[in-house]
Protein backbone atom coordinates (compact mmCIF):
# COMPACT_ATOMS: atom_id res chain seq x y z
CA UNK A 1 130.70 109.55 99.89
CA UNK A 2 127.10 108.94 100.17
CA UNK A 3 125.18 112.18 101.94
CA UNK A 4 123.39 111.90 105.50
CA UNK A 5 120.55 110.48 105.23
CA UNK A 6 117.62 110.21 107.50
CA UNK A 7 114.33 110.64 106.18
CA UNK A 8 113.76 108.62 103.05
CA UNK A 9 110.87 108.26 101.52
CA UNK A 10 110.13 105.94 98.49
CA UNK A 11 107.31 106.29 95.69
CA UNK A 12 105.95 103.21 94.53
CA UNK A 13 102.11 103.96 93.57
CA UNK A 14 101.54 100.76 91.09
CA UNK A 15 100.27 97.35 91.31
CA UNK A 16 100.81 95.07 94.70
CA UNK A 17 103.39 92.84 93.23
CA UNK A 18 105.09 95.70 92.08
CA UNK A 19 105.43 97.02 95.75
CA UNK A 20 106.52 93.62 97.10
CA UNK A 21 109.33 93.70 95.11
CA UNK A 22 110.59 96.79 96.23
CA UNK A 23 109.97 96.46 99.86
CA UNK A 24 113.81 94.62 100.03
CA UNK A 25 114.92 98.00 98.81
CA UNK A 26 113.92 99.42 102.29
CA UNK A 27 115.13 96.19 103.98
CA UNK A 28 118.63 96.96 103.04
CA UNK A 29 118.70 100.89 103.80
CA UNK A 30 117.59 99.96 106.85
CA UNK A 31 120.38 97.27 107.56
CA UNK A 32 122.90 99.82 105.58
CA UNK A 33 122.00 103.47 107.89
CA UNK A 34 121.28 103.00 111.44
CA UNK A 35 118.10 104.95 112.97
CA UNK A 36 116.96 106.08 109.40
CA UNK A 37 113.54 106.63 108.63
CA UNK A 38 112.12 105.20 105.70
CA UNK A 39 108.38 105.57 104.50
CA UNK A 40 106.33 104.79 101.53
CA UNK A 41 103.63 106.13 99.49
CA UNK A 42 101.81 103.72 97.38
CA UNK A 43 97.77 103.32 96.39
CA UNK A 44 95.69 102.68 99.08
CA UNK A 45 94.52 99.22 97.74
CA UNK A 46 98.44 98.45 98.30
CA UNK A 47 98.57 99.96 101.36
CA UNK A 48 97.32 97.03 103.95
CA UNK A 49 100.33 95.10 102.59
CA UNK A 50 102.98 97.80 103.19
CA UNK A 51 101.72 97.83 106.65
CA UNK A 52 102.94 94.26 107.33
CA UNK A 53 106.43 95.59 106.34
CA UNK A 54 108.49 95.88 109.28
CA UNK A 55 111.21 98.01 107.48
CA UNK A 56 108.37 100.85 106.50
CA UNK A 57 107.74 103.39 109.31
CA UNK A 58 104.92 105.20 107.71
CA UNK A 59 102.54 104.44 105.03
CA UNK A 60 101.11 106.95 102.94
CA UNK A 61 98.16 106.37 101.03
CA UNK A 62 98.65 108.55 97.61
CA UNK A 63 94.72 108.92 97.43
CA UNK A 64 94.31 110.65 100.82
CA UNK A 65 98.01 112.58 100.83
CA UNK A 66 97.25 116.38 100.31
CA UNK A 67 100.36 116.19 97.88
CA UNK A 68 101.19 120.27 98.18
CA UNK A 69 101.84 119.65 101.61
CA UNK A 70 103.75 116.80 101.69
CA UNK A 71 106.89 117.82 102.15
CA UNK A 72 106.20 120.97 104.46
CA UNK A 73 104.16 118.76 106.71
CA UNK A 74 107.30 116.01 106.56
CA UNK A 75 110.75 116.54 106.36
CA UNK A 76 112.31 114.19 103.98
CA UNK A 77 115.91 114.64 102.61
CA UNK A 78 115.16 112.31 100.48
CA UNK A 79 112.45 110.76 98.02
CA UNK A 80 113.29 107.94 95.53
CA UNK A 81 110.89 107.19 92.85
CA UNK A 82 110.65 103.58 92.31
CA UNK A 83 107.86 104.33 90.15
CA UNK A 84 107.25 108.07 88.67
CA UNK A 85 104.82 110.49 90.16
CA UNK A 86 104.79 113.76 88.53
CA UNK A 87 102.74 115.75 90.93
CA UNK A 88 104.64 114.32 93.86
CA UNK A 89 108.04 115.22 91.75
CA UNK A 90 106.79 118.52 91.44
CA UNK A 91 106.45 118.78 94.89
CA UNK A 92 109.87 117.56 96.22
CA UNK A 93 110.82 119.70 93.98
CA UNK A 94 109.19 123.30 94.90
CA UNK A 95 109.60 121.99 98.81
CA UNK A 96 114.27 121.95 97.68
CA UNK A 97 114.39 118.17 99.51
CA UNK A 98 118.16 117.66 98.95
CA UNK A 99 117.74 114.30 97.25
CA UNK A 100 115.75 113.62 94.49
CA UNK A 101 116.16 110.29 92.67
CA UNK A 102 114.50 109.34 89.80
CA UNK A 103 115.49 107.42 86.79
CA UNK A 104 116.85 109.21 83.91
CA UNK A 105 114.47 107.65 80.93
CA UNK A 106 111.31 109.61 82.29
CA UNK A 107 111.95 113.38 80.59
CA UNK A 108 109.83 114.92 83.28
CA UNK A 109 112.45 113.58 85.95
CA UNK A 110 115.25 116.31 84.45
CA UNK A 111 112.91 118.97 85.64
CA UNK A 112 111.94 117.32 88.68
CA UNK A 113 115.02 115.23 90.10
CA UNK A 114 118.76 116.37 90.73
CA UNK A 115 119.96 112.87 90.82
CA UNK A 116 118.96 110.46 87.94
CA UNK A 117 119.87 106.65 87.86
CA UNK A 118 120.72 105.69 84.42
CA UNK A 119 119.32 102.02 83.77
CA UNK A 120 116.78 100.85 81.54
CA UNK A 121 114.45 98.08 82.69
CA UNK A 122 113.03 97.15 79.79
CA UNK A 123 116.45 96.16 78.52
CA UNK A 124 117.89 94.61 81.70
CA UNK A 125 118.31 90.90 82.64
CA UNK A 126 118.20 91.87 86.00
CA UNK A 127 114.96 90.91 88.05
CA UNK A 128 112.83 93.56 89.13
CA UNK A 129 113.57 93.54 92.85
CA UNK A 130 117.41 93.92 91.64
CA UNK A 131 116.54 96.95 89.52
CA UNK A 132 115.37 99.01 92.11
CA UNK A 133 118.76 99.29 93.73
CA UNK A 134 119.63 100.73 91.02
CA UNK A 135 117.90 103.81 92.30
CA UNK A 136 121.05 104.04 94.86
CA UNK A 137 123.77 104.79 93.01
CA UNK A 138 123.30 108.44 92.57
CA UNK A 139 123.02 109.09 96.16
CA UNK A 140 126.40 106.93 96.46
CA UNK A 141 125.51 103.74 97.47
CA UNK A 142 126.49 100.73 95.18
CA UNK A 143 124.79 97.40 96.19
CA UNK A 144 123.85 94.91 93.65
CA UNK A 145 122.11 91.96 95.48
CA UNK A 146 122.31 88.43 94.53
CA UNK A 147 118.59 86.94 94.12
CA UNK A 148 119.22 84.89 97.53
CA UNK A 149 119.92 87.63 99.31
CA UNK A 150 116.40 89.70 98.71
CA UNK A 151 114.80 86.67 100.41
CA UNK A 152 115.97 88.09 103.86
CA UNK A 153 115.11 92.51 102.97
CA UNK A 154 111.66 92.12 102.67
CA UNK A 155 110.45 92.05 106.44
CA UNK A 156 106.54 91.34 105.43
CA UNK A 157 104.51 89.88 108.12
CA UNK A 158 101.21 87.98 108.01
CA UNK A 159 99.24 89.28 110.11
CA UNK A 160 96.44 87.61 112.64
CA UNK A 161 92.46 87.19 111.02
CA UNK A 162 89.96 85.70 113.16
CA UNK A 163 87.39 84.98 110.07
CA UNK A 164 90.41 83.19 108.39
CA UNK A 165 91.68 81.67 111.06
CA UNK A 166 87.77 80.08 111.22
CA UNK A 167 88.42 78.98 107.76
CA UNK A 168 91.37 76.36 107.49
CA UNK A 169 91.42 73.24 108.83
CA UNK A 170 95.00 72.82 110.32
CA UNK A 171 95.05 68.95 110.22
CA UNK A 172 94.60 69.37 106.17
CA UNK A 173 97.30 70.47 103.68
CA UNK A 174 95.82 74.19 102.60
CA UNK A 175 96.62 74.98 99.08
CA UNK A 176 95.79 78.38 97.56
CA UNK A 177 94.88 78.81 94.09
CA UNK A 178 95.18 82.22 92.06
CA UNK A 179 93.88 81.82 89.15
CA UNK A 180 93.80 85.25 87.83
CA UNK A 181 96.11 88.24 87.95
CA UNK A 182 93.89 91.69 86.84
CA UNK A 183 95.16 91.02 83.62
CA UNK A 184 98.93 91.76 84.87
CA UNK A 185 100.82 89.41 83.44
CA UNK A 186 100.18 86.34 81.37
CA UNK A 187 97.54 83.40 83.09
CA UNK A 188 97.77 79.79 83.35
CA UNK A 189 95.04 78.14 81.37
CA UNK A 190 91.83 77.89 83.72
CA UNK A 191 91.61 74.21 81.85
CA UNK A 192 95.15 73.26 83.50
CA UNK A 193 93.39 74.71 86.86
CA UNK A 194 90.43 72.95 86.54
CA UNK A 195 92.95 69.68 85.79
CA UNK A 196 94.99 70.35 88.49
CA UNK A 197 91.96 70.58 90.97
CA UNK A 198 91.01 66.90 89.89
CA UNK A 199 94.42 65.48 90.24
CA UNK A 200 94.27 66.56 93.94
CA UNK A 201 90.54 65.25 93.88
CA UNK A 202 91.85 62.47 95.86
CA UNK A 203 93.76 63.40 97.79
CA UNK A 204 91.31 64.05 100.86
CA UNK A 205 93.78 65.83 103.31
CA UNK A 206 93.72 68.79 100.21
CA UNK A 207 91.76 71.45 100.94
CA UNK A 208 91.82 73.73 97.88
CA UNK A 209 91.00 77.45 98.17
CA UNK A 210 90.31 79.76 95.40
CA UNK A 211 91.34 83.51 95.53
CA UNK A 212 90.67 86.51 93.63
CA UNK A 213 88.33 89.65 93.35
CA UNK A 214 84.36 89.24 93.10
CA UNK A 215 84.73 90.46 89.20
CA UNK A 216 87.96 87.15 88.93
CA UNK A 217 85.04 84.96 90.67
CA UNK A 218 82.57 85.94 87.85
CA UNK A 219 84.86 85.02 85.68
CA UNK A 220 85.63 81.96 86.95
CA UNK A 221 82.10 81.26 87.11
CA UNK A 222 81.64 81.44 83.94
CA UNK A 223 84.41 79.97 82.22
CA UNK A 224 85.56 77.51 84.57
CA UNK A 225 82.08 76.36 86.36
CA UNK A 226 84.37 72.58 86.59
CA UNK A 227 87.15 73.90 89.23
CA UNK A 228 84.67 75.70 91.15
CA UNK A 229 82.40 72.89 91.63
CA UNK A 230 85.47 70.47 92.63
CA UNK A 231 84.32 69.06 95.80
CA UNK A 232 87.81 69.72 97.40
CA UNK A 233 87.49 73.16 96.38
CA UNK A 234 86.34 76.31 98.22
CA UNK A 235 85.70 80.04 96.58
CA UNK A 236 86.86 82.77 97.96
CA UNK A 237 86.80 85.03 95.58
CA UNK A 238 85.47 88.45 96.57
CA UNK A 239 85.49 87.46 100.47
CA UNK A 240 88.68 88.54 101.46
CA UNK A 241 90.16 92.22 101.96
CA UNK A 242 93.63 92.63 100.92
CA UNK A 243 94.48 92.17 105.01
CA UNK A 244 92.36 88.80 105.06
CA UNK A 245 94.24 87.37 101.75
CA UNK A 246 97.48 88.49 103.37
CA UNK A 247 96.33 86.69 106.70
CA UNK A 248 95.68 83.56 104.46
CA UNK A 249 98.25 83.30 102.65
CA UNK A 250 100.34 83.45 105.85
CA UNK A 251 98.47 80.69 107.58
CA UNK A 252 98.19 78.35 103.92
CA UNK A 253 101.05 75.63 103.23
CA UNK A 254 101.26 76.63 99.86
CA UNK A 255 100.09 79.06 96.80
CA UNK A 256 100.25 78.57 93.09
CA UNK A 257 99.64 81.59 90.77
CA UNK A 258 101.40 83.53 87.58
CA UNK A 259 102.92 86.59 88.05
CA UNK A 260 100.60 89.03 89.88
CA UNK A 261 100.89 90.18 93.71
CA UNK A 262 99.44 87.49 96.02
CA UNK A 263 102.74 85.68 94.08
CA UNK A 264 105.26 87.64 95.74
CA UNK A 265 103.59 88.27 99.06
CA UNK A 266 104.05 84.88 99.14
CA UNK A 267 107.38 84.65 98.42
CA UNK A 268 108.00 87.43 100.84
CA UNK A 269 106.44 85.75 103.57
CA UNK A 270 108.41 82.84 102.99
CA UNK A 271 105.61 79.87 102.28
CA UNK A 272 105.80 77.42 99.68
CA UNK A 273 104.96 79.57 96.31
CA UNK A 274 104.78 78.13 92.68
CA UNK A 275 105.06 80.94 90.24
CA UNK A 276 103.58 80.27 86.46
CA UNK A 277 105.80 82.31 83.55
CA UNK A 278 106.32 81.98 80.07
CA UNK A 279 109.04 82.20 78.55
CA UNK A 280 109.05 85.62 77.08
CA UNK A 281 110.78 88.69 77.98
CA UNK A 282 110.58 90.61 79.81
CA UNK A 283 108.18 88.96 81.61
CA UNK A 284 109.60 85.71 82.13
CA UNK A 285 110.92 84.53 85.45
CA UNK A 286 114.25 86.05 85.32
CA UNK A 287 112.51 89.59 85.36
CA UNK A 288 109.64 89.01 87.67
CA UNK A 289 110.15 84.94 88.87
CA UNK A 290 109.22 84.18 92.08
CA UNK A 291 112.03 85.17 95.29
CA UNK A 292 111.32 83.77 98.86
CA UNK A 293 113.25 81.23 100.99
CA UNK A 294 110.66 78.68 99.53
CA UNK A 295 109.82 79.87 96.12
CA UNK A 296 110.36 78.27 92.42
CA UNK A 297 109.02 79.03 89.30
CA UNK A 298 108.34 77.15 86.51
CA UNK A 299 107.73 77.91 83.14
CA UNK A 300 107.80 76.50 79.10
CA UNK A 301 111.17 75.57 77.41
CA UNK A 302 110.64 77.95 74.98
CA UNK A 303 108.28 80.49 73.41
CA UNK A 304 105.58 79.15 71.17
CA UNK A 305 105.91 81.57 68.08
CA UNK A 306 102.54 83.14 68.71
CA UNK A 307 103.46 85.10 71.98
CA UNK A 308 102.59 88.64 70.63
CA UNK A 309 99.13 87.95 70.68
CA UNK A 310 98.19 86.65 74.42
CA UNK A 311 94.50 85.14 73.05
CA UNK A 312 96.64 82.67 70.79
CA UNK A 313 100.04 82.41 72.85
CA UNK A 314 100.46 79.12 74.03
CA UNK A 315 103.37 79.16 76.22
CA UNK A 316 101.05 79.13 79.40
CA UNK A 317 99.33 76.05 78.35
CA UNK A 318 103.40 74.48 77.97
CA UNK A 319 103.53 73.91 81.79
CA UNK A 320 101.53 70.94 82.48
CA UNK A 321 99.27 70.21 85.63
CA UNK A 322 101.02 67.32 86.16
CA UNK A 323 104.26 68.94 86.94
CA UNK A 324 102.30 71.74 89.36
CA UNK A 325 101.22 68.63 90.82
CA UNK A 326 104.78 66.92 91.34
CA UNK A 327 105.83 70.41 93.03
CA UNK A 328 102.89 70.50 95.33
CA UNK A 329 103.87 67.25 96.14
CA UNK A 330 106.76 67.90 97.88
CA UNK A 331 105.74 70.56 99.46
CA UNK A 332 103.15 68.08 101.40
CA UNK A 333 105.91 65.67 102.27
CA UNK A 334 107.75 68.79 104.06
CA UNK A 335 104.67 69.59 105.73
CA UNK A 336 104.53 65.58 106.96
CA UNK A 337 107.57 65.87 107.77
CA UNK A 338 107.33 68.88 110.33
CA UNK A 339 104.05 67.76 111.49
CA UNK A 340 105.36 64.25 112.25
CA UNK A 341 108.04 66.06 114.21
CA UNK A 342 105.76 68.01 116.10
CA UNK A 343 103.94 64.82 117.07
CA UNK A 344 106.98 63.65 118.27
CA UNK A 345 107.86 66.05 120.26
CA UNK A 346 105.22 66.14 121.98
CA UNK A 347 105.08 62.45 122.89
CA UNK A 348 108.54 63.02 124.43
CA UNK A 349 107.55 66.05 126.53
């Protein structure tokens, strides 16, 4: 029998993407124990996306917590680290919370946790969202999800931006490129971007917008000067807070990107999402693919020989703008579609 549970908190403190994926892991505790209470600490660059989360109660930034007093100011019976924190470890530790999960590969976790998961993730075929519920079982709940399922945990939110809301043009199909990913997984070619912006060059109800930080925009500036100049494209890189690109991404019809965090708070939102992967594990898409209602992923047929060395890999360069384009494309006919609907809808009322 699982114990009682209600106070959970879970320790993700990496990258964005990273925390998306395990925000279905609250989804489901919630669904599973009635009234529980489940909070997350993450990084406080993470944090504005947490707080969309309708399943997290309380956010905890890890670079304003006062770690030592944690656990007397909060009284959690339990903490699951979905990513390792020693210091925090240390302090469930000293502060006796009755459940301390932790996965049994990191040696500092048999000091610090009395209830180790034993699973390896580098060696799993499971995708990442799947492997955090693997974090369960020694606290006596055994719950495997199929992919589809994860689509409904998540519980993230856009929320409402005035300055973006000023931005898009609603009669116009709003596409979202990310071109870059903080060097987090392996990039489409910013030559297939720059292609891809010119197939859609005329298509006039486009309207292409270009995210990233103001250090991705630099970059961009300088080695792809061609897709920023695209007349049906508009930079945003370095404009948006993490809120703002949330807020966007909510409002867009679609986003294309490889696998780094605006991906999957797409997905979890559930808008049209293209994820880029090669085929290479274990970061292909069966590890960290793209999981919404209306997500796909595409990626090469196989891996080009080279893939050790990402500067002459050539897996990326596999997927072709052409069939990006063919996928965007039918995301526009839905959009018709609806909107056509609308119209009519409206005529009749």
């Amino acid at each position: 029998m699982p114990p009682a549970l209600s106070r959970i908190l879970i320790c993700r403190t990496d990258n964005i993407g990273d925390v998306v994926l395990t925000l279905p892991l609250a989804g489901y505790l919630k669904s599973l124990i009635p009234g529980v209470q489940v909070d997350m600490v993450c990084r406080a660059y993470a944090a504005p996306v947490v707080r969309c989360c309708r399943h997290i109660d309380r956010v905890l930034a890890l670079e304003e917590l006062d770690i030592d007093r944690l656990f007397r100011d909060q009284e959690y019976d339990t903490v699951v680290f979905a990513f390792p924190h020693r210091a925090i470890g240390r302090a469930a530790r000293r502060a006796h919370v009755a459940n301390r999960v932790g996965s049994s590969h990191r040696l500092h976790h048999w000091i610090s946790c009395n209830r180790l998961a034993h699973f390896s993730r580098a060696r799993s075929s499971l995708h990442e969202a799947q492997l955090n519920f693997a974090l369960l079982k020694p606290i006596g709940i055994e719950h495997q999800p199929e992919l589809a399922e994860l689509a409904s945990l998540y519980g993230l939110q856009a929320p409402r931006a005035a300055s973006v809301e000023q931005l898009l043009d609603p009669s116009q199909f709003n596409l979202i490129l990310h071109p870059k990913s903080n060097g987090n997984g392996r990039e489409w070619p910013l030559a297939r971007y720059t292609e891809l912006a010119a197939l859609l060059r005329s298509e006039p109800e486009v309207a292409v917008w270009i995210t990233g930080s103001r250090a991705e925009g630099e970059v961009l500036a300088r080695e792809a000067p061609q897709l920023l100049e695209s007349p049906n494209v508009r930079n945003l890189c370095g404009r948006l807070d993490l809120r703002e690109l949330v807020a966007l991404i909510g409002m867009a019809d679609g986003l294309v990107a490889s696998g780094t965090g605006p991906l999957h708070i797409s997905s979890a939102l559930g808008q049209s999402t293209l994820g880029l992967f090669p085929p290479i594990k274990p970061i292909d898409i069966a590890r960290w693919g793209a999981l919404g209602r209306n997500a796909v992923s595409l990626s090469g047929e196989q891996a080009c020989g080279s893939c050790t060395d990402a500067q002459s890999c050539r897996c990326m360069d596999a997927i072709g703008a052409g069939q990006v384009a063919a996928v965007i494309a039918g995301w526009r006919a839905r959009v018709a579609q609806r909107r056509r609907g609308v119209q009519l809808e409206e005529a009749a009322a």
